[in-house]
Each structure stands twice: as C-alpha cells, then as structure tokens.
N, C-alpha and C. Protein backbone atom coordinates (compact mmCIF):
# COMPACT_ATOMS: atom_id res chain seq x y z
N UNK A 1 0.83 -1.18 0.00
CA UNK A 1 0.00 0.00 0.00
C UNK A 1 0.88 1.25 0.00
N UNK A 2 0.61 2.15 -0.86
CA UNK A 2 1.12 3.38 -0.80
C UNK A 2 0.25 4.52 -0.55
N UNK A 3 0.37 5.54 -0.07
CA UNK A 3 -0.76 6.32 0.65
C UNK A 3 0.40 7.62 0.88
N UNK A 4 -0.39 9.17 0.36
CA UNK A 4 -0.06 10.65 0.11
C UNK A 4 -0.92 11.50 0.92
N UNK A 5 -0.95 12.50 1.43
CA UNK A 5 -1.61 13.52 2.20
C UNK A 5 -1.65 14.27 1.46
N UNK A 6 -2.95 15.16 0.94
CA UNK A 6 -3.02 16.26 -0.16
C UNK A 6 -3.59 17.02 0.45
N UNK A 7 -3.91 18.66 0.32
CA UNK A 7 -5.01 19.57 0.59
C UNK A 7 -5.76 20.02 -0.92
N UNK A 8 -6.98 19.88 -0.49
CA UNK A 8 -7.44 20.60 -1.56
C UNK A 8 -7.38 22.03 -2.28
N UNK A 9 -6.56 22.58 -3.15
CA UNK A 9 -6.20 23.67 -3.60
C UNK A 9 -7.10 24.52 -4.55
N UNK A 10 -7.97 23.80 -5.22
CA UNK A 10 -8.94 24.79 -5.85
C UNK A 10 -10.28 25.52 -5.04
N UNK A 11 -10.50 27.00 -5.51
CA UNK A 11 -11.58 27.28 -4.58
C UNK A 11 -12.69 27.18 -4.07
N UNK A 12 -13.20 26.32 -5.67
CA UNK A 12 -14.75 25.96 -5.15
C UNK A 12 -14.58 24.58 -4.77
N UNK A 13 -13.73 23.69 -4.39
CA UNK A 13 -13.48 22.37 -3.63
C UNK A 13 -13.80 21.18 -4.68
N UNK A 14 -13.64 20.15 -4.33
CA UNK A 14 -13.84 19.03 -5.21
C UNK A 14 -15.70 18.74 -5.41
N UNK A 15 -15.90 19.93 -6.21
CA UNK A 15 -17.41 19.48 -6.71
C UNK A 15 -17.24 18.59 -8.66
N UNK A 16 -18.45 18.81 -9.05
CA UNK A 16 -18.39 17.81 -10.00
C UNK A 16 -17.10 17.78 -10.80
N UNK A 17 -16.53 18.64 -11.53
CA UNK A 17 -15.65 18.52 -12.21
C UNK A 17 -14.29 18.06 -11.73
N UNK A 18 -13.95 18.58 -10.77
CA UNK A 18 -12.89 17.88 -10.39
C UNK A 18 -13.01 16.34 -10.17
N UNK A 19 -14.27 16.27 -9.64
CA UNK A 19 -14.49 14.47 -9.25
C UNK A 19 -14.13 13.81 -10.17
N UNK A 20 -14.90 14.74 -11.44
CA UNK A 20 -15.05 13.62 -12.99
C UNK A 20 -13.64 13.59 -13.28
N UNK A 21 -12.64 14.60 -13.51
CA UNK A 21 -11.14 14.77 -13.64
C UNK A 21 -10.43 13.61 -12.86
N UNK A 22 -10.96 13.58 -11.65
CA UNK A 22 -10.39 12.51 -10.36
C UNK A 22 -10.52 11.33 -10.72
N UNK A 23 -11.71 11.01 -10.72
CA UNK A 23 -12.47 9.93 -11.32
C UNK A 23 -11.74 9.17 -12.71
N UNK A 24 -11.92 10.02 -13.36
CA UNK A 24 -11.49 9.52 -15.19
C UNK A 24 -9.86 9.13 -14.95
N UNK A 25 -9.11 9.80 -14.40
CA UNK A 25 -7.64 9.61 -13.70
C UNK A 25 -7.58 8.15 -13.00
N UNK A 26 -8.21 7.88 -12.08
CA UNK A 26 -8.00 6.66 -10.92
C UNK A 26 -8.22 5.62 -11.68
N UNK A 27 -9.13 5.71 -13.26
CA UNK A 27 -10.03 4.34 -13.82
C UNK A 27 -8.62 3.65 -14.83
N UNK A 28 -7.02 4.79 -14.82
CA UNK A 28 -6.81 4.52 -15.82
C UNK A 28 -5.63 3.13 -14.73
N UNK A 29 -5.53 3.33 -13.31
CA UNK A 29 -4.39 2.41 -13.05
C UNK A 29 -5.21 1.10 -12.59
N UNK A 30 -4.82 0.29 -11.94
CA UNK A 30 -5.55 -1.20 -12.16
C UNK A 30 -5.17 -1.09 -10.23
N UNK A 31 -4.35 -0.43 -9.86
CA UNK A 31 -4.60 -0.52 -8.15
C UNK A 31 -6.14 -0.10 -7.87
N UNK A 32 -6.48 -0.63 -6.50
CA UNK A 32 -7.28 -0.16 -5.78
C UNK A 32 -7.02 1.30 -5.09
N UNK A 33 -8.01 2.26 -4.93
CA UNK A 33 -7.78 3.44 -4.83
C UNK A 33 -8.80 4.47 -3.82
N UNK A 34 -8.25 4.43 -2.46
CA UNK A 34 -9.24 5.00 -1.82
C UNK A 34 -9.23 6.49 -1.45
N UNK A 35 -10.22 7.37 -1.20
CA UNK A 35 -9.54 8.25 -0.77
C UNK A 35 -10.12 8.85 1.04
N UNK A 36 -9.87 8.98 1.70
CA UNK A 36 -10.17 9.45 3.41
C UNK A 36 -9.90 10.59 3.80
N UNK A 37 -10.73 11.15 3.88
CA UNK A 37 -10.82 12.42 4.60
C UNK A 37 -10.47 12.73 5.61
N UNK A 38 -10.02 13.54 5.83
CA UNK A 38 -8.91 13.70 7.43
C UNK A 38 -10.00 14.20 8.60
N UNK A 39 -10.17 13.61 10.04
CA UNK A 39 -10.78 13.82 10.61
C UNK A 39 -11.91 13.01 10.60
N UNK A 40 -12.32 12.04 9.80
CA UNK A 40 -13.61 11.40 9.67
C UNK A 40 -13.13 9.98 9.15
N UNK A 41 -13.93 9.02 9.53
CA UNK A 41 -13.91 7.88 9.56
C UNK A 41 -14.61 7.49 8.19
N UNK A 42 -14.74 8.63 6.75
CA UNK A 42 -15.85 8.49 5.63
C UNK A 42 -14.55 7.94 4.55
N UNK A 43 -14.39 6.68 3.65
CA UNK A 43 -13.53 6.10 2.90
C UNK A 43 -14.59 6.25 1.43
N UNK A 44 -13.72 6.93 0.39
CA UNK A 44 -14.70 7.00 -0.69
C UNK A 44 -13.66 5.55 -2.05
N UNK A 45 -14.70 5.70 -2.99
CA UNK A 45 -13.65 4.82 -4.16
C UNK A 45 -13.52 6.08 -5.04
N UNK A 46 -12.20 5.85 -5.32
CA UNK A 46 -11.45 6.53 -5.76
C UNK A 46 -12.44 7.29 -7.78
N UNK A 47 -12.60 5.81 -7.95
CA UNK A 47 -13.22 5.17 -9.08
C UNK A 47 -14.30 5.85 -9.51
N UNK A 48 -15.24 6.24 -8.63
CA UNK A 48 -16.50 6.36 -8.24
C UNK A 48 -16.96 7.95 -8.48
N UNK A 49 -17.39 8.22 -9.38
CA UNK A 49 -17.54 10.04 -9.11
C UNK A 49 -18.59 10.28 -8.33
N UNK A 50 -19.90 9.48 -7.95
CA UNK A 50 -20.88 9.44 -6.79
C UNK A 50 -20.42 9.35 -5.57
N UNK A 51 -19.33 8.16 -5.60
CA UNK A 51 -18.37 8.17 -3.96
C UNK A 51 -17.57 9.77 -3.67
N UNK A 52 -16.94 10.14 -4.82
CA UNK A 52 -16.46 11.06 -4.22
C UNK A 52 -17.43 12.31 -4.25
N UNK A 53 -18.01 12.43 -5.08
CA UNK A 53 -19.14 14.03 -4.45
C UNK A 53 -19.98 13.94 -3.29
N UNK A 54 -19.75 12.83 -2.56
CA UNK A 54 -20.78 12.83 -1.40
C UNK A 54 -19.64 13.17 -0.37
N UNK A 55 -18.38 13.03 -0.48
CA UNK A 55 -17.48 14.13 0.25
C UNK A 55 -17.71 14.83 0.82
N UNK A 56 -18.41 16.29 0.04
CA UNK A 56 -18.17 17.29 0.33
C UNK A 56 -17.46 17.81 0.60
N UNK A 57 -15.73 18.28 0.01
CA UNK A 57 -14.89 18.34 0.25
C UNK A 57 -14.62 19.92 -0.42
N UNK A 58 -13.99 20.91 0.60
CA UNK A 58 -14.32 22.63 0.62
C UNK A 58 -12.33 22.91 -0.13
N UNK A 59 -12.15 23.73 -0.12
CA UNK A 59 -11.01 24.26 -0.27
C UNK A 59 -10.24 23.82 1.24
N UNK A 60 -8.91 23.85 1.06
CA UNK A 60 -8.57 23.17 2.38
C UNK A 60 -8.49 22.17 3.01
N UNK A 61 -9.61 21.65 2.37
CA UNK A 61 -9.68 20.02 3.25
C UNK A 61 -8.58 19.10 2.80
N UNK A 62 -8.10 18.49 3.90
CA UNK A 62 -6.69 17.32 4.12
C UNK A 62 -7.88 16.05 3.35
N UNK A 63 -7.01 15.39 2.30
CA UNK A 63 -7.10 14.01 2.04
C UNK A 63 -6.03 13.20 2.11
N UNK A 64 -6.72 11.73 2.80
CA UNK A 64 -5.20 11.11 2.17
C UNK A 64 -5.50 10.15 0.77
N UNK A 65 -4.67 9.97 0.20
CA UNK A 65 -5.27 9.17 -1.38
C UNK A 65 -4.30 7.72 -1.31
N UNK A 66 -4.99 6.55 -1.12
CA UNK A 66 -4.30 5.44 -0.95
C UNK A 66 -4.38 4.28 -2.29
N UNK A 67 -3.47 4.11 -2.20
CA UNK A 67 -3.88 3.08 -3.51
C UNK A 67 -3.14 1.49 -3.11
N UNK A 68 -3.45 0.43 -3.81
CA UNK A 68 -2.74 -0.62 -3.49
C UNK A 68 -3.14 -1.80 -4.43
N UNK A 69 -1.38 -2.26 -4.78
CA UNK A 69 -2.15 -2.74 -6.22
C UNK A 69 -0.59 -2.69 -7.17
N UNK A 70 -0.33 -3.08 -8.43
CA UNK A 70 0.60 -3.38 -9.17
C UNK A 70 1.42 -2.09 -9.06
N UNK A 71 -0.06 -0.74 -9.46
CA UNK A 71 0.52 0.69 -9.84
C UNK A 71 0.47 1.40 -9.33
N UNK A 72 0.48 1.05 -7.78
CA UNK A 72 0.23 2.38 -6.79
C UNK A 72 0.85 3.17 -6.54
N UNK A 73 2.18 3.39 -6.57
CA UNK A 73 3.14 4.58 -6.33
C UNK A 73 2.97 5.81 -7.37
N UNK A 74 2.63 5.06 -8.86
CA UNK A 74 2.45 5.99 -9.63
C UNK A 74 1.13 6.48 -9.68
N UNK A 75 -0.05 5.65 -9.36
CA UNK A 75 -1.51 5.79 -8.82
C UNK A 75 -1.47 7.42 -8.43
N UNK A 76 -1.05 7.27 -6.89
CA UNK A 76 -0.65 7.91 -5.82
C UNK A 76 -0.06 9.61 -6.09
N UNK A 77 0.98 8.87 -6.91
CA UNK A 77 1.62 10.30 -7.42
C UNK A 77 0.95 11.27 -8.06
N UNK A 78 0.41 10.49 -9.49
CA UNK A 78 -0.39 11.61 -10.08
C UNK A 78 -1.92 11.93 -10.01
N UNK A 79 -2.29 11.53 -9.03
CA UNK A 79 -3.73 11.93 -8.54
C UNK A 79 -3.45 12.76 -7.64
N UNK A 80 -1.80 13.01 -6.50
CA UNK A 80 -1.91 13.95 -5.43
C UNK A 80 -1.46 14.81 -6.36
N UNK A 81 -0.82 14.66 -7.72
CA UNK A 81 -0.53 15.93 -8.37
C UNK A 81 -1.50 16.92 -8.85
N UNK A 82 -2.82 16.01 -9.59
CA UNK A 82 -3.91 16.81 -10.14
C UNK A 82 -4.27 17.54 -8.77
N UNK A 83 -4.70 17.03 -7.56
CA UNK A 83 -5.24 17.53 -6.77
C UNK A 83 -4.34 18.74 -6.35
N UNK A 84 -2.97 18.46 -5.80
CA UNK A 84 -2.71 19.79 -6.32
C UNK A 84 -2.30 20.88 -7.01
N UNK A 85 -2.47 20.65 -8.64
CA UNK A 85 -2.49 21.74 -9.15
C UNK A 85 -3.96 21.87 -9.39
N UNK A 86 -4.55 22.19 -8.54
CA UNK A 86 -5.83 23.02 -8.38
C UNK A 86 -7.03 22.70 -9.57
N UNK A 87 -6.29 20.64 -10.01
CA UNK A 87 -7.25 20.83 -10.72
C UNK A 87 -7.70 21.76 -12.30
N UNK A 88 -6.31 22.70 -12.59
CA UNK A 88 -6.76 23.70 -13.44
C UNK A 88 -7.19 24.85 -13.39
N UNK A 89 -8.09 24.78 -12.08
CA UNK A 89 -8.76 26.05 -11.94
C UNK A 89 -8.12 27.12 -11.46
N UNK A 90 -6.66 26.94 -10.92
CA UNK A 90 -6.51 27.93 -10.56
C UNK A 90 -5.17 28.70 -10.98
C-alpha cells in the first residue's frame, strides 16, 4: 500500500468537475484506490464520481489518497498531483 496527504487547492473544492477529472484519472491504473478524509472515519472509491461528491470536500480540506495494487506509487503520485495543481482552476 502506498498512501499521500493532499489539501485541496482549488476554490470551489472538489465538486463535479474535479471528481469527474479525479475519477477519469484513478479508472486509468488497475490498483485499488481510496480516498479518506482527514478527521472522519468516511472512505470513498477513488473510481467512483458518486463516492467522491458525497465528500463534500471545501477548499482546504486534508485528504489522504491510498492506492494498493501493481501501480500504486504511480496511482498515488499523479492523482496527489492533479489535486494539487488546483485541478486547473486555478
């Protein structure tokens, strides 16, 4: 298992588009891919753009993004990268 600590950097937070960005990203490695919200016991699939918009996840908010699986280091890497470069938006 490999596992990253990210903050969320864009301003309006991980609503739909970023999910779908997140989402379309996680479907391409073959690890398992979770992501946990810091402070809460809520585990989403990575996979999932329904798992992750029920988040609710604001600007700021700590994730950790875990993956585990053939391709997880690189999983890992470039999903904490999108997340933080803001996604684009910023």
């Amino acid at each position: 298992m490999h596992a990253q600590q990210v903050t969320i950097q864009n301003a309006s937070g991980f609503h739909i588009r970023p999910a779908q960005l997140f989402s379309e990203k996680a479907v391409l490695f073959q690890s398992t891919i979770l992501i946990k919200p810091e402070g809460t016991t809520t585990v989403a699939d990575a996979k999932s753009i329904l798992n992750l918009m029920t988040l609710g996840l604001d600007k700021g908010s700590v994730i950790t993004i875990e993956a585990e699986g053939s391709d997880e280091v690189e999983a890992v890497q470039q999903l904490s990268e999108l997340v933080l470069s803001g996604f684009g938006e910023n």
